[in-house]
C-alpha atoms as a PDB file:
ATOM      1  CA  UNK A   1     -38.496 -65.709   9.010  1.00  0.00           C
ATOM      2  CA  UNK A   2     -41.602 -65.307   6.697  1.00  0.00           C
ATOM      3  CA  UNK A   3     -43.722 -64.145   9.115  1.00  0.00           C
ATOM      4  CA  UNK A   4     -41.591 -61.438  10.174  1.00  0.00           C
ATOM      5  CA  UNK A   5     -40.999 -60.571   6.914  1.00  0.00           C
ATOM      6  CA  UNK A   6     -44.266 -60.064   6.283  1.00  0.00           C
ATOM      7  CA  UNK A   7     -44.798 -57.713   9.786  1.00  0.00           C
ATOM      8  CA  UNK A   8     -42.101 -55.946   8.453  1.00  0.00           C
ATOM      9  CA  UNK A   9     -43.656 -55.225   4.747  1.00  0.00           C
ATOM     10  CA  UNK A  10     -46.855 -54.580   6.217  1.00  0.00           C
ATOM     11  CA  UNK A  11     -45.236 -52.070   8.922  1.00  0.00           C
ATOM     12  CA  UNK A  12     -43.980 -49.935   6.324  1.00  0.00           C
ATOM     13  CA  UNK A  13     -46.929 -49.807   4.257  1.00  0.00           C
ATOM     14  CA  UNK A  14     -48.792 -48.381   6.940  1.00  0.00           C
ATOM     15  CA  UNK A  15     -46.017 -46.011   7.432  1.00  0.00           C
ATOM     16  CA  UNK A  16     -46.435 -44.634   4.198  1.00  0.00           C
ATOM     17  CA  UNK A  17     -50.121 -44.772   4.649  1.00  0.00           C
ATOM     18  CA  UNK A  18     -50.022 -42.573   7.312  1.00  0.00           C
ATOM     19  CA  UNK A  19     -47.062 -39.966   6.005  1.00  0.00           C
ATOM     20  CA  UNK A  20     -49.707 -39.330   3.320  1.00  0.00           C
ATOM     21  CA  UNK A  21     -52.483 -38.851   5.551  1.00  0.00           C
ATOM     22  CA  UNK A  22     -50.231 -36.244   6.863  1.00  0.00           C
ATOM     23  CA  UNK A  23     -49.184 -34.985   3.647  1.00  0.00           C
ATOM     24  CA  UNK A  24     -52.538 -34.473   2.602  1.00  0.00           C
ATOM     25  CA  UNK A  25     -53.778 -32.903   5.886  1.00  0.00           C
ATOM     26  CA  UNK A  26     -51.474 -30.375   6.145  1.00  0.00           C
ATOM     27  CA  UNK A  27     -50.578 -29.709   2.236  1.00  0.00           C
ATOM     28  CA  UNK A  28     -54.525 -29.595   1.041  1.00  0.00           C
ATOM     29  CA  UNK A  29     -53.748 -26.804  -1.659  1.00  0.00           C
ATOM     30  CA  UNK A  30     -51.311 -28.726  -3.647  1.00  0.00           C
ATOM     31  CA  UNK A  31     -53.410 -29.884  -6.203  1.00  0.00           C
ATOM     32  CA  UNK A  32     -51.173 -29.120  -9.599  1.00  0.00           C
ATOM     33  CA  UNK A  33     -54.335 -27.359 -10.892  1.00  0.00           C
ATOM     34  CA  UNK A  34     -56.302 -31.199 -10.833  1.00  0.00           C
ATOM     35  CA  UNK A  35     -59.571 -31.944 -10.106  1.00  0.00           C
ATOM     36  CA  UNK A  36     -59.216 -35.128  -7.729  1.00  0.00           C
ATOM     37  CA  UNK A  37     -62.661 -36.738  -6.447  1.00  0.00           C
ATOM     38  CA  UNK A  38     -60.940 -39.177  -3.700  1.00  0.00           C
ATOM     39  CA  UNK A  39     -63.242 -40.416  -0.445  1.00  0.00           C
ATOM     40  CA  UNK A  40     -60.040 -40.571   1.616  1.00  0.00           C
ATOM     41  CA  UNK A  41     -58.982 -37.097   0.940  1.00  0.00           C
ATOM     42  CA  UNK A  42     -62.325 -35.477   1.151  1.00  0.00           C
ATOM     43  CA  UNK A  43     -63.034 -36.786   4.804  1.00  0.00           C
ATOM     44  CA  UNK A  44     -59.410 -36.056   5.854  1.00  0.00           C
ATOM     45  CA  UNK A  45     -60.146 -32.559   4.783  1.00  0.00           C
ATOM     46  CA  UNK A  46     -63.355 -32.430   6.485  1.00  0.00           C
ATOM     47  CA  UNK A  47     -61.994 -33.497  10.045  1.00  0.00           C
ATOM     48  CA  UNK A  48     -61.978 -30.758  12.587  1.00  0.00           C
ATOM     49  CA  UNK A  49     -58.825 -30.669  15.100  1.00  0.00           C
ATOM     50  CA  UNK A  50     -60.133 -32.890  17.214  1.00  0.00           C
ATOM     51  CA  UNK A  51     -61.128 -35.747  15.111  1.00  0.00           C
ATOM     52  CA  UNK A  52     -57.953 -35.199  13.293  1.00  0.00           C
ATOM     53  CA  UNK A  53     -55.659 -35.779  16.275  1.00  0.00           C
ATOM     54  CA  UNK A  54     -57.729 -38.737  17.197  1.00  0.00           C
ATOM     55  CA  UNK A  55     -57.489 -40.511  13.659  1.00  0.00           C
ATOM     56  CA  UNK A  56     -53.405 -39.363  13.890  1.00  0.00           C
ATOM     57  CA  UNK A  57     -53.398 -41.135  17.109  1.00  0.00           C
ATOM     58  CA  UNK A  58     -55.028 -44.117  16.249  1.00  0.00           C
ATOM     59  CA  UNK A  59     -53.046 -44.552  13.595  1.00  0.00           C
ATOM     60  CA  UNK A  60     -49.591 -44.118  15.998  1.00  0.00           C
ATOM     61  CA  UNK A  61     -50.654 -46.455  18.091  1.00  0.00           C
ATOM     62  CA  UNK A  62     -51.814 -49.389  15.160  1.00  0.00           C
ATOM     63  CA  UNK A  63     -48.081 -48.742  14.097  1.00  0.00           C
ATOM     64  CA  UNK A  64     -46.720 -48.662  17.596  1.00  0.00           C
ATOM     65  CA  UNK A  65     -48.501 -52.130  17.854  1.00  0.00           C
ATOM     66  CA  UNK A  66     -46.897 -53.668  14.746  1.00  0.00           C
ATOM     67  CA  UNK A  67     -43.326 -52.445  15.436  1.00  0.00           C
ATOM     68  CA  UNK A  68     -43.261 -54.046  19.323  1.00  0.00           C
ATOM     69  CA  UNK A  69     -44.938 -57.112  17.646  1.00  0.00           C
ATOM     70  CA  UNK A  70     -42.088 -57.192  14.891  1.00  0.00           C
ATOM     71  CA  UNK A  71     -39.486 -56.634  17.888  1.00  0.00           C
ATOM     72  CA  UNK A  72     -41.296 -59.632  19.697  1.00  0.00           C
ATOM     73  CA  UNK A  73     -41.630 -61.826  16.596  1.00  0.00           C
ATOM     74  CA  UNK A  74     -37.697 -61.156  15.813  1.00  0.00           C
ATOM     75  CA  UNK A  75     -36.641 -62.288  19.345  1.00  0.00           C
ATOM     76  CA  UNK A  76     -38.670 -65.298  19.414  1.00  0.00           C
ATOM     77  CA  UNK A  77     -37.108 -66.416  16.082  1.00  0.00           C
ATOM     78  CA  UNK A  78     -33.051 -65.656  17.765  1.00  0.00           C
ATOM     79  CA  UNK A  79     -34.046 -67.260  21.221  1.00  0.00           C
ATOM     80  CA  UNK A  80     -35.235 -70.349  19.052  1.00  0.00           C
END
């Protein structure tokens, strides 16, 4: 039960992790008149198209990954 727990909390942290990748790829003007010096920001701002929708689909598939493993993990714990 812990362990899938823990799949679970970790699934939707890197949900959130990746809604605000999105957020801050598509809303980059949004700054509430702020100065913000942030790594992660900067080089999602710097991406062209294409290395954009290959870090977006990285990140579906990572998720993708931990959701069938969660499904697997849940199974395994009602067949047993």
């Amino acid at each position: 039960f812990s362990i899938q727990q823990t799949i679970s909390i970790y699934n939707n942290w890197w949900l959130a992790a990746w809604s605000d990748d999105e957020n801050r790829r598509h809303h980059q003007n949004l700054t509430n008149c702020m100065v913000t010096q942030d790594k992660k920001i900067d080089t999602i701002y710097q991406m062209n198209d294409i290395e954009w929708y290959t870090h977006r689909d990285r990140r579906f598939y990572i998720f993708y990954g931990w959701f069938v493993n969660e499904i697997l993990v849940a199974f395994s714990i009602f067949l047993y």
